[in-house]
N, C-alpha and C. Protein backbone atom coordinates (compact mmCIF):
# COMPACT_ATOMS: atom_id res chain seq x y z
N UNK A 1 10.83 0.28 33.40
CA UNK A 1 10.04 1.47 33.26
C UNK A 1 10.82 2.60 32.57
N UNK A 2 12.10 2.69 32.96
CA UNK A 2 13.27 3.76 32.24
C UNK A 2 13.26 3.90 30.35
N UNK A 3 12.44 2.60 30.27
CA UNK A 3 12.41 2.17 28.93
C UNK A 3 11.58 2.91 27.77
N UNK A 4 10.65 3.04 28.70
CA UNK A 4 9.26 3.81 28.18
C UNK A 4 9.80 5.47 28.17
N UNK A 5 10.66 6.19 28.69
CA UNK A 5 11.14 7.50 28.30
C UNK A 5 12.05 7.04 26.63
N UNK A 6 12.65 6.61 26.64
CA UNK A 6 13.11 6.03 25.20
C UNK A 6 11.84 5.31 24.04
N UNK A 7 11.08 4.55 24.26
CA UNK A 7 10.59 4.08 23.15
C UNK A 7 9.20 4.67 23.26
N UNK A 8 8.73 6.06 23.98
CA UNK A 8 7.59 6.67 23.48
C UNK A 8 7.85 7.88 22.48
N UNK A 9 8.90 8.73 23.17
CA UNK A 9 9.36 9.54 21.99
C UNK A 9 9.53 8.74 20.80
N UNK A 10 10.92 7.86 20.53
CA UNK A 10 11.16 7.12 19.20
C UNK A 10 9.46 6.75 18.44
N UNK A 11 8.73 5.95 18.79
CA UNK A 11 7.74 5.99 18.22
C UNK A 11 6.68 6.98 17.82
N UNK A 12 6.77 7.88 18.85
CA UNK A 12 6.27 9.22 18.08
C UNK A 12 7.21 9.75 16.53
N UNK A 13 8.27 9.84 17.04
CA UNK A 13 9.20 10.15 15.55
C UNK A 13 9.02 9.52 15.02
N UNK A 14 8.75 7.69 15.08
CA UNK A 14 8.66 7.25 13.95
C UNK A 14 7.09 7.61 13.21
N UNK A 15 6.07 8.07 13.90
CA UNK A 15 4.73 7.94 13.47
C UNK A 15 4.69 9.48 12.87
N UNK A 16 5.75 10.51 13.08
CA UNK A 16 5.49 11.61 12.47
C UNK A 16 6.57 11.73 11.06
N UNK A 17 7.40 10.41 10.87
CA UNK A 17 8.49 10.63 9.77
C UNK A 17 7.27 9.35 8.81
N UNK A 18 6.33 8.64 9.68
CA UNK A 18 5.83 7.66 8.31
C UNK A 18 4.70 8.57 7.44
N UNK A 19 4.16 9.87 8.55
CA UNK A 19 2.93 10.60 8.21
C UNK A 19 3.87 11.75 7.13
N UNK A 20 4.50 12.16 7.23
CA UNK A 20 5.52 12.95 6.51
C UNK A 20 5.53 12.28 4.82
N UNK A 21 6.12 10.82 4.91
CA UNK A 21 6.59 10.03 3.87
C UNK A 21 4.69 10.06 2.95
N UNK A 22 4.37 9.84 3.77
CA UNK A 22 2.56 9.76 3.25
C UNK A 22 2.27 10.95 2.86
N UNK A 23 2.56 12.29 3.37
CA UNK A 23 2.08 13.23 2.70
C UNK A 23 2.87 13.64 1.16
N UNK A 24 4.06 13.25 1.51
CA UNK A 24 5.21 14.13 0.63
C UNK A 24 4.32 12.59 -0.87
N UNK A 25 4.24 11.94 -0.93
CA UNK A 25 3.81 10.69 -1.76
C UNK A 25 2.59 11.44 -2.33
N UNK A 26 1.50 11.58 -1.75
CA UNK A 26 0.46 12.44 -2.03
C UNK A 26 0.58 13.37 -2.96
N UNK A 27 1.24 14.45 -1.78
CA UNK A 27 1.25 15.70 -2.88
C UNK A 27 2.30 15.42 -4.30
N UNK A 28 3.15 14.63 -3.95
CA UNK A 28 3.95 14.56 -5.15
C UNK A 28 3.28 13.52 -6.82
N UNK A 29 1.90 13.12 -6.42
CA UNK A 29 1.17 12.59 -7.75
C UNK A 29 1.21 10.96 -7.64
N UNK A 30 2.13 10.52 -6.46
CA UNK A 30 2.13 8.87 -6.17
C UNK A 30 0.87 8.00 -6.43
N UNK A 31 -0.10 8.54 -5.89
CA UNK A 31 -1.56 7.65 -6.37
C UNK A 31 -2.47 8.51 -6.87
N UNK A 32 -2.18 8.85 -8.27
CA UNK A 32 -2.72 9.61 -8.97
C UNK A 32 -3.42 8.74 -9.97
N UNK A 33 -2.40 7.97 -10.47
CA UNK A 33 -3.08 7.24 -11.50
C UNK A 33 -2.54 5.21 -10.90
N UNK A 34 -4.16 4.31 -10.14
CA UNK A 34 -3.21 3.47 -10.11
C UNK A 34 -3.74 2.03 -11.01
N UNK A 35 -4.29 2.57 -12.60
CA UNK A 35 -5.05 1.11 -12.80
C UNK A 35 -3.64 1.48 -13.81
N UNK A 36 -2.62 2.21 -14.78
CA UNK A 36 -2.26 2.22 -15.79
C UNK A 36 -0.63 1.54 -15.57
N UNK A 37 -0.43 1.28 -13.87
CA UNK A 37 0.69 0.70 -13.98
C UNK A 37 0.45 -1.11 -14.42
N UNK A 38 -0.89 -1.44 -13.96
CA UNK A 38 -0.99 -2.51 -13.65
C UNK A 38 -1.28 -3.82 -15.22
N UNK A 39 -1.61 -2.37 -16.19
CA UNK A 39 -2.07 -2.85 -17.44
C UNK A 39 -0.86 -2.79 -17.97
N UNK A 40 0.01 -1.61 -17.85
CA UNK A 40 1.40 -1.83 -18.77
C UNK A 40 2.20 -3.81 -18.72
N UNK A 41 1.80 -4.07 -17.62
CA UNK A 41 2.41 -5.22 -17.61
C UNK A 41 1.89 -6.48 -18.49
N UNK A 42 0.62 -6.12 -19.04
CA UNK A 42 0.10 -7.08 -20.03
C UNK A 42 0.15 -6.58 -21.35
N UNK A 43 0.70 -5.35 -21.73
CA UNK A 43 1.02 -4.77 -22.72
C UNK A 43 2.38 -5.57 -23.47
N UNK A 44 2.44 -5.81 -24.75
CA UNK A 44 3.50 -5.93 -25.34
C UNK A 44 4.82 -5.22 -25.78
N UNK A 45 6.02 -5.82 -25.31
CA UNK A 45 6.67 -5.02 -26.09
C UNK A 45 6.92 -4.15 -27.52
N UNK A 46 6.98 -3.18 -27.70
CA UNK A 46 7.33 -2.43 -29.22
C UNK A 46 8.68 -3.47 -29.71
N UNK A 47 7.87 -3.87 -31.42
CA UNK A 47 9.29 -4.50 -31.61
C UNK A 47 10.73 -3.67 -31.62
N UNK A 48 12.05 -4.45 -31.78
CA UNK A 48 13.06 -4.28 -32.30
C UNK A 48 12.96 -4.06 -33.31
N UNK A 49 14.05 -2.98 -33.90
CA UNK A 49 14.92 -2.76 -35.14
C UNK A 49 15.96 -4.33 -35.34
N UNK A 50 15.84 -4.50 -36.32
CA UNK A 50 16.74 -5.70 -37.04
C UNK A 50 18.10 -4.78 -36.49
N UNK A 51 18.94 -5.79 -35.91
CA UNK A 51 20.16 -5.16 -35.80
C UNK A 51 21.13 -5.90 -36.74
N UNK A 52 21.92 -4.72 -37.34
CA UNK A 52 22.69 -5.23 -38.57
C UNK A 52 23.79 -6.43 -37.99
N UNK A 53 24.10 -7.22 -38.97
CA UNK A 53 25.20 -8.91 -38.67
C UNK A 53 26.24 -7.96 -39.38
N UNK A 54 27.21 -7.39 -38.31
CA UNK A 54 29.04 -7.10 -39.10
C UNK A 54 29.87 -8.24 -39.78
């Protein structure tokens, strides 16, 4: 039972540091845009410049 004074706080901290991480993501533009990551990956590379033979 001694247990439950230890792992109700900790889980509160942890549920107010994951709600924290979720807001700060938010306001900072994280899912702002999420179809343009998913297309870059079928996008081609821009070629290379010929690199000169010394």
């Amino acid at each position: 039972m001694n247990i439950l004074l230890l792992l109700i706080p900790l889980s509160l901290v942890l549920l107010v540091a994951a709600i924290w991480a979720f807001w700060r993501a938010v306001k900072g533009g994280q899912f702002e845009d999420l179809d343009t990551p998913a297309i870059d990956i079928l996008r081609d590379d821009p070629p290379r410049p010929p690199r000169d033979a010394d």
